[in-house]
Protein backbone atom coordinates (compact mmCIF):
# COMPACT_ATOMS: atom_id res chain seq x y z
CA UNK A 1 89.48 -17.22 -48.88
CA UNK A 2 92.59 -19.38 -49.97
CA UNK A 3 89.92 -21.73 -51.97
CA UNK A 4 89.09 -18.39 -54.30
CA UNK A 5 92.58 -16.57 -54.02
CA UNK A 6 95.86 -19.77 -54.03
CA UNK A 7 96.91 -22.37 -56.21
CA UNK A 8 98.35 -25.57 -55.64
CA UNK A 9 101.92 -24.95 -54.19
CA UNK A 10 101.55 -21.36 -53.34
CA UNK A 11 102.79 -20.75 -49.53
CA UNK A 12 100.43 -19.01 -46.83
CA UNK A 13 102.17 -17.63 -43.69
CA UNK A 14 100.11 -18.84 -41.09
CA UNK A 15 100.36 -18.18 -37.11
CA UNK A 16 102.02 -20.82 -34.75
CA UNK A 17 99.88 -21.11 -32.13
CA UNK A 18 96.98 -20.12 -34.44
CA UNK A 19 93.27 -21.26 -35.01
CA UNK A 20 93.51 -24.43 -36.64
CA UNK A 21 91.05 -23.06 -39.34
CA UNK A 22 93.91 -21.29 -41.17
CA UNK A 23 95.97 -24.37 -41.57
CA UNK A 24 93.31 -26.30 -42.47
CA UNK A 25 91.80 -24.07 -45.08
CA UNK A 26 95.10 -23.52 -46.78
CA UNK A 27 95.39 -27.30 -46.89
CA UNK A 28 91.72 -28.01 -48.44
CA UNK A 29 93.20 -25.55 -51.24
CA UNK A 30 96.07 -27.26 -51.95
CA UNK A 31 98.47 -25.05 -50.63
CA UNK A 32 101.64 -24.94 -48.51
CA UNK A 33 102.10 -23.70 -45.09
CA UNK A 34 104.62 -21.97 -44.11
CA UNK A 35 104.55 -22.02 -39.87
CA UNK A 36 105.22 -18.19 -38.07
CA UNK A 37 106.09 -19.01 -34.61
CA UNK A 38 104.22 -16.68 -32.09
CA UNK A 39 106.87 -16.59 -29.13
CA UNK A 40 106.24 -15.06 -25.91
CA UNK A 41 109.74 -13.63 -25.95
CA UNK A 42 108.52 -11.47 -29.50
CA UNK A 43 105.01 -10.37 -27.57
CA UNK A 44 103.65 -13.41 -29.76
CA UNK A 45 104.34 -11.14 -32.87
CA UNK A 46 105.86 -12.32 -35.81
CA UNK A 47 109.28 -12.09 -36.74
CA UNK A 48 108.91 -11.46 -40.41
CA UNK A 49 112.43 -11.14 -41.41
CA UNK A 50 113.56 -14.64 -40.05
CA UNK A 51 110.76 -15.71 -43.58
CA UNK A 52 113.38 -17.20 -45.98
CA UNK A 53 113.55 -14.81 -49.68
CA UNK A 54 112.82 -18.17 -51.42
CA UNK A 55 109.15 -18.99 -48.82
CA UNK A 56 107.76 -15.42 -49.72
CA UNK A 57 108.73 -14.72 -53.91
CA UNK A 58 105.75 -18.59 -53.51
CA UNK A 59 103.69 -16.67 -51.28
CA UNK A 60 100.39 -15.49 -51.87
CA UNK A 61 98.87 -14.63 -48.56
CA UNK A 62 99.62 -13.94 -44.91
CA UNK A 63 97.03 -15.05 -42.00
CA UNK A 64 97.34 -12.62 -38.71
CA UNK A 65 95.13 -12.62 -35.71
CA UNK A 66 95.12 -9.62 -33.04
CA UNK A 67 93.94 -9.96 -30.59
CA UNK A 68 94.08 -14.10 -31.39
CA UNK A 69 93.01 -17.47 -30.72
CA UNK A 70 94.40 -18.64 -28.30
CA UNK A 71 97.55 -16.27 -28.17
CA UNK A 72 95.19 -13.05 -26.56
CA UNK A 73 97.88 -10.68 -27.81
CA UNK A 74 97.43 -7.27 -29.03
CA UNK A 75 99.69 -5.96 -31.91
CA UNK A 76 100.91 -2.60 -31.94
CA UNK A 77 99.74 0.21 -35.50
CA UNK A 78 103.60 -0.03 -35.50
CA UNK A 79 103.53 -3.56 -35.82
CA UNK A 80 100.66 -3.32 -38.03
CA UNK A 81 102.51 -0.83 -40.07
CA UNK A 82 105.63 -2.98 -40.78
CA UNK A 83 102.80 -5.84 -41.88
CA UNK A 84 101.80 -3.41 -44.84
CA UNK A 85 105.01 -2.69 -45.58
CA UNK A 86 106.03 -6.10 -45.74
CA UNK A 87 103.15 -7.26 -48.00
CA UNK A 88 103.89 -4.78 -50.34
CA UNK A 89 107.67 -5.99 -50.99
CA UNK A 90 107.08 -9.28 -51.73
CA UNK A 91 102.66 -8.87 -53.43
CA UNK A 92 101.27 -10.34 -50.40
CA UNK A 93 97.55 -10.57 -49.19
CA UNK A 94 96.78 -10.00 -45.62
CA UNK A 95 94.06 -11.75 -43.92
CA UNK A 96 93.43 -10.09 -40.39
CA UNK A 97 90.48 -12.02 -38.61
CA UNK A 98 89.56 -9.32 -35.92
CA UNK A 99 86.67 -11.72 -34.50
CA UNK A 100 87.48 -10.17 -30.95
CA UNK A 101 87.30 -6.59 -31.89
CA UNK A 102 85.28 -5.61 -28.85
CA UNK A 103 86.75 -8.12 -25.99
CA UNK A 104 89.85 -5.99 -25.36
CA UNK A 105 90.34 -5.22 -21.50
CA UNK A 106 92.33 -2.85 -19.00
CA UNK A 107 91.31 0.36 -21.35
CA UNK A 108 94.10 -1.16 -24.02
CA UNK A 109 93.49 0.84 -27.32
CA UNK A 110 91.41 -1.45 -30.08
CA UNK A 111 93.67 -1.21 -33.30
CA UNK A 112 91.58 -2.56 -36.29
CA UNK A 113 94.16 -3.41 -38.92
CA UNK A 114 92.16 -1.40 -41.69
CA UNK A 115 92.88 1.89 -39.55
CA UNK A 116 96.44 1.76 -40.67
CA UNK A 117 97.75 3.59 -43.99
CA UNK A 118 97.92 1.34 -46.69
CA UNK A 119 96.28 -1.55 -45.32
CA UNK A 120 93.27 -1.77 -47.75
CA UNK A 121 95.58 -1.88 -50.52
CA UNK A 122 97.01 -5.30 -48.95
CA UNK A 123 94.59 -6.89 -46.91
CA UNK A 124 90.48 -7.71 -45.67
CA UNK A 125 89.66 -8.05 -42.01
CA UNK A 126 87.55 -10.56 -41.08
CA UNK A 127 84.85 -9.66 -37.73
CA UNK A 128 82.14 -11.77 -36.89
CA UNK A 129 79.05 -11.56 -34.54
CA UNK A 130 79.22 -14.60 -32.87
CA UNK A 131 81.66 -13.60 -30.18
CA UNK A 132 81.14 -9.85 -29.82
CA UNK A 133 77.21 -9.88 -29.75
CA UNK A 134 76.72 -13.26 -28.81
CA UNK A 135 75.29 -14.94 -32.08
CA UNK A 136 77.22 -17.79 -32.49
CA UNK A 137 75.89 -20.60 -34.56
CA UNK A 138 73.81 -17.69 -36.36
CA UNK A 139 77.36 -18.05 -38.93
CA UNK A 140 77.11 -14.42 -39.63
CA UNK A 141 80.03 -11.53 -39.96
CA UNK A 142 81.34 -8.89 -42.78
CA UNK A 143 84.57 -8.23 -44.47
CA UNK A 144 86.13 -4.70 -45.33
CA UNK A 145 88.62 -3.83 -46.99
CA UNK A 146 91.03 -4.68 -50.51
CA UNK A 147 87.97 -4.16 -53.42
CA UNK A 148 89.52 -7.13 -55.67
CA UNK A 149 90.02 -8.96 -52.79
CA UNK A 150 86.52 -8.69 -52.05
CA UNK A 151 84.92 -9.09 -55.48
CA UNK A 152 87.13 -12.45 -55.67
CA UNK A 153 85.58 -13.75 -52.25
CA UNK A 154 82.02 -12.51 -53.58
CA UNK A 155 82.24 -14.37 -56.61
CA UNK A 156 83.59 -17.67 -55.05
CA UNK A 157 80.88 -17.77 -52.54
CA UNK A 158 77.84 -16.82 -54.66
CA UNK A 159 78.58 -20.85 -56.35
CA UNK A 160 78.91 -22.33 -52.91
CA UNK A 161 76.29 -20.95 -50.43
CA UNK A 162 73.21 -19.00 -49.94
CA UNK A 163 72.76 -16.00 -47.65
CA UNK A 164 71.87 -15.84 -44.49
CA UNK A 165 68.68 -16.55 -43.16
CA UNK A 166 66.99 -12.81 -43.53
CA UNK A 167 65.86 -12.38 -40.03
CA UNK A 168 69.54 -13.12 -38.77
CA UNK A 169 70.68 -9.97 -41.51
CA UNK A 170 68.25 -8.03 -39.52
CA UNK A 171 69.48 -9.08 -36.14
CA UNK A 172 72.58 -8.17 -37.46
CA UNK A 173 72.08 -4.75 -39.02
CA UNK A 174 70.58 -4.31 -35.35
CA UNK A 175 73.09 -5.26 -33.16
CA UNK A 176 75.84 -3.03 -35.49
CA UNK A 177 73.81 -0.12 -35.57
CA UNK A 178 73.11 -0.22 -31.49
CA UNK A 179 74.69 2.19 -28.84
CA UNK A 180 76.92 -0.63 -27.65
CA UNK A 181 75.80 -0.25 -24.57
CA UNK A 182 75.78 -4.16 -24.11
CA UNK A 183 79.20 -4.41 -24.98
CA UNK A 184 80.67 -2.31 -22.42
CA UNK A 185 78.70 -4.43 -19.79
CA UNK A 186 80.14 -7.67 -21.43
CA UNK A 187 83.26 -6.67 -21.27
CA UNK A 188 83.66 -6.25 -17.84
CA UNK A 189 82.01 -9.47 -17.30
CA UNK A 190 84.91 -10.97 -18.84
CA UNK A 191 87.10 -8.91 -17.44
CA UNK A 192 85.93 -9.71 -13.75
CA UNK A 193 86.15 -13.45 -14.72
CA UNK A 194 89.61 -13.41 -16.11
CA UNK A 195 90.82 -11.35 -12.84
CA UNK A 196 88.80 -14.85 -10.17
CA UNK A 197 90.49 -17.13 -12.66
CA UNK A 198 93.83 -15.68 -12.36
CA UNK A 199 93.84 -14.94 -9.14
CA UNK A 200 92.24 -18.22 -8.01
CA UNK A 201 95.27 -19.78 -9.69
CA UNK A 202 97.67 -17.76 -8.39
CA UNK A 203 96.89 -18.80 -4.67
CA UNK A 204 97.56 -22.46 -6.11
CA UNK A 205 100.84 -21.28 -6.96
CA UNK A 206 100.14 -20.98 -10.66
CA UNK A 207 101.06 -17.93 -11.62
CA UNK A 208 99.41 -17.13 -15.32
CA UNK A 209 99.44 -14.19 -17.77
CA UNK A 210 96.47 -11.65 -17.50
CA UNK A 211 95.09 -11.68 -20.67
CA UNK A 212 94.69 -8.01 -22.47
CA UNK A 213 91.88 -9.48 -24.37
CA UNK A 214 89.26 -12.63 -25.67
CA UNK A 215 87.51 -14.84 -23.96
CA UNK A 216 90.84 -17.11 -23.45
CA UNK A 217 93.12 -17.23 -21.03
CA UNK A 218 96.68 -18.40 -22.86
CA UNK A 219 98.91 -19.92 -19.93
CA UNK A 220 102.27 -21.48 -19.30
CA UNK A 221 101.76 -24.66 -17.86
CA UNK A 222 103.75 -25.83 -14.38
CA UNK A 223 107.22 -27.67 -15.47
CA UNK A 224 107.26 -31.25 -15.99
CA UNK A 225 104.40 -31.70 -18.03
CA UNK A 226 103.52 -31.41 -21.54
CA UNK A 227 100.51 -29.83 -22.48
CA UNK A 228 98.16 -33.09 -23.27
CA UNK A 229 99.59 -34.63 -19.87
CA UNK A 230 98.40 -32.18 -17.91
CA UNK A 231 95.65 -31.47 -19.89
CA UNK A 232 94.17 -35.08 -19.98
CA UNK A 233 95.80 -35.58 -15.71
CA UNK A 234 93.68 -32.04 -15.60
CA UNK A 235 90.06 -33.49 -16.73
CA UNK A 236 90.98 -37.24 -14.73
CA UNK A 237 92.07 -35.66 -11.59
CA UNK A 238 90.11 -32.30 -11.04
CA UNK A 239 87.38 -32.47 -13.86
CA UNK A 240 88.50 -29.00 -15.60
CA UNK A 241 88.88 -29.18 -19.29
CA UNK A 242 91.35 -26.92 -20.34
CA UNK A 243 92.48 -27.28 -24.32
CA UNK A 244 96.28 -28.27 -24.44
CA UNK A 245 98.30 -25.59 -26.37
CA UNK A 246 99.80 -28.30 -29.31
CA UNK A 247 96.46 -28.50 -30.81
CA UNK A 248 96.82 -25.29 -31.50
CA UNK A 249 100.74 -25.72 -33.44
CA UNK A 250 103.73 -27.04 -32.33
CA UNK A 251 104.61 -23.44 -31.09
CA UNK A 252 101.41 -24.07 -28.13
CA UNK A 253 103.62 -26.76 -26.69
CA UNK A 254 103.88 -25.73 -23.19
CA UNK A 255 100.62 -24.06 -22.41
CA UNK A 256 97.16 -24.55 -22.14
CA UNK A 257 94.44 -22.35 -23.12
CA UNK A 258 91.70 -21.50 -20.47
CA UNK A 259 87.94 -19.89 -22.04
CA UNK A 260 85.91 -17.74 -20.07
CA UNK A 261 82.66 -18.75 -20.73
CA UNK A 262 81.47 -19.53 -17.62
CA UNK A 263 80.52 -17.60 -14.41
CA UNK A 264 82.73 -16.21 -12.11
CA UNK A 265 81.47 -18.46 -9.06
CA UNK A 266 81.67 -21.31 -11.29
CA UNK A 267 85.14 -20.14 -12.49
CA UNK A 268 86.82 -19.96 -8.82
CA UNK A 269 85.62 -23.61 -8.27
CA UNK A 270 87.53 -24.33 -11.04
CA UNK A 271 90.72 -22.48 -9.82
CA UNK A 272 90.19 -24.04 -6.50
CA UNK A 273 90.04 -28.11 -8.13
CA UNK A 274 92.89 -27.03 -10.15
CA UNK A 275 95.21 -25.73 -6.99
CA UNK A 276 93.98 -29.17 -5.55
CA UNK A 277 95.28 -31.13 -8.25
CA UNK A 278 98.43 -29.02 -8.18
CA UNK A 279 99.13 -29.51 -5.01
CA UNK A 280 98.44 -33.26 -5.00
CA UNK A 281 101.09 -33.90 -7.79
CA UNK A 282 103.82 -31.40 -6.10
CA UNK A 283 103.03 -34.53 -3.07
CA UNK A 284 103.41 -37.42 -5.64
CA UNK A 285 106.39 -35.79 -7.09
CA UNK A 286 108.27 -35.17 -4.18
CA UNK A 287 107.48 -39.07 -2.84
């Protein structure tokens, strides 16, 4: 999308933490990124009127994730609302990637940014099918929304790629036309694994955010550490990998970021290394 919409220059607001796709897109394009730190203080939303005047009369497009990778925060159609409203002062395009449409836990409400007044006039939404129905690696999803926008995109990929294998279309069109009955089902798979993790770390004496949705788990790390310390101390020590949360932006410093993607059982082994390992360097620290 910033290949076939920004020019050399031109700014793109881009989350901090944020999936290092964004950056690195903008960057293959030739543009400039302009950092919006995601703090936990703001509900990891951004705080759009800190943007200097001068950053947004350059910029072209804004990058938003909710729910996100790795930030699992949900935005508010309030928050949503002040987005449009904000892209239409200063002629800016919003990309919302809504990959994890379906993983949203607890009964929370799951806000598609399109569903707000006046989004399609500023913005697409991104969804794919790898996380929601499984079919990752099948490189498959849809965007709605902004026509031009749209017919841009079109046009840019029809001289760079093919489509997708036909039987995955059909997979597709399958999956998106079921009764979603799967879904439910998966959800509270991940639900019941977030709630061992969590709780398998909290009788370590890690107490960690319960995510509201993803397959991620976005946590403050113990004090002491930065995140690749204890990541790397995490792998030597207790043989967890966990991703440290500076690989994700400058604003990740601090955390780590946990997926869910395996079972429960073998998720509260993990929790149980990594209380282990927590309570072996509370031992070295205090010697």
């Amino acid at each position: 999308m910033a290949m076939a919409m920004i020019d050399p220059g031109d700014y793109v607001l881009v989350p901090d933490p944020g999936y290092p796709i964004y950056e690195h897109g903008v960057m293959i394009a030739g543009g400039s990124i302009y950092p919006m730190p995601l703090l936990e203080e703001n509900g990891y939303l951004p705080k759009l009127s800190e943007i200097p005047v001068e950053v947004l009369h350059k910029t072209k497009m804004m990058i938003i994730s909710y729910p996100g990778n790795p930030v699992t925060a949900l935005a508010s159609k309030e928050s949503f609302e002040e987005v449009v409203e904000f892209a239409k002062k200063y002629n800016i395009l919003v990309i919302h990637d809504f990959a994890y449409s379906e993983l949203i836990y607890d009964g929370n409400p799951q806000i598609s940014f399109m569903s707000v007044t006046g989004a399609k006039e500023v913005g697409i939404e991104f969804n794919s099918l790898s996380k929601t129905f499984n079919m990752a690696g099948c490189r498959i999803g849809y965007a709605v929304g902004n026509e031009e926008a749209l017919r841009i995109l079109a046009s840019f990929k029809s001289n760079i790629d093919y489509g997708v294998f036909y039987p995955i279309q059909m997979a597709a069109v399958t999956a998106l036309t079921s009764d979603y009955n799967v879904l439910r089902e998966q959800v509270k798979e991940y639900e019941k694994r977030r709630d061992v993790l969590i709780a398998g770390l909290e009788k370590g004496g890690w107490k960690v955010a319960k995510s509201p949705a993803t397959m991620f788990v976005w946590a403050k790390i113990p004090s002491g550490w930065t995140s690749r310390q204890f990541a790397f101390k995490l792998i030597e020590k207790a043989g967890v990998a966990v991703v440290p949360g500076d690989a994700f932006g400058t604003q990740g410093e601090g955390y780590v970021r946990m997926a869910l993607v395996q079972s429960p059982e073998r998720l509260v082994k993990a929790a149980e290394k990594i209380q282990n390992f927590l309570q072996e360097a509370a031992v070295v620290t205090k010697e």
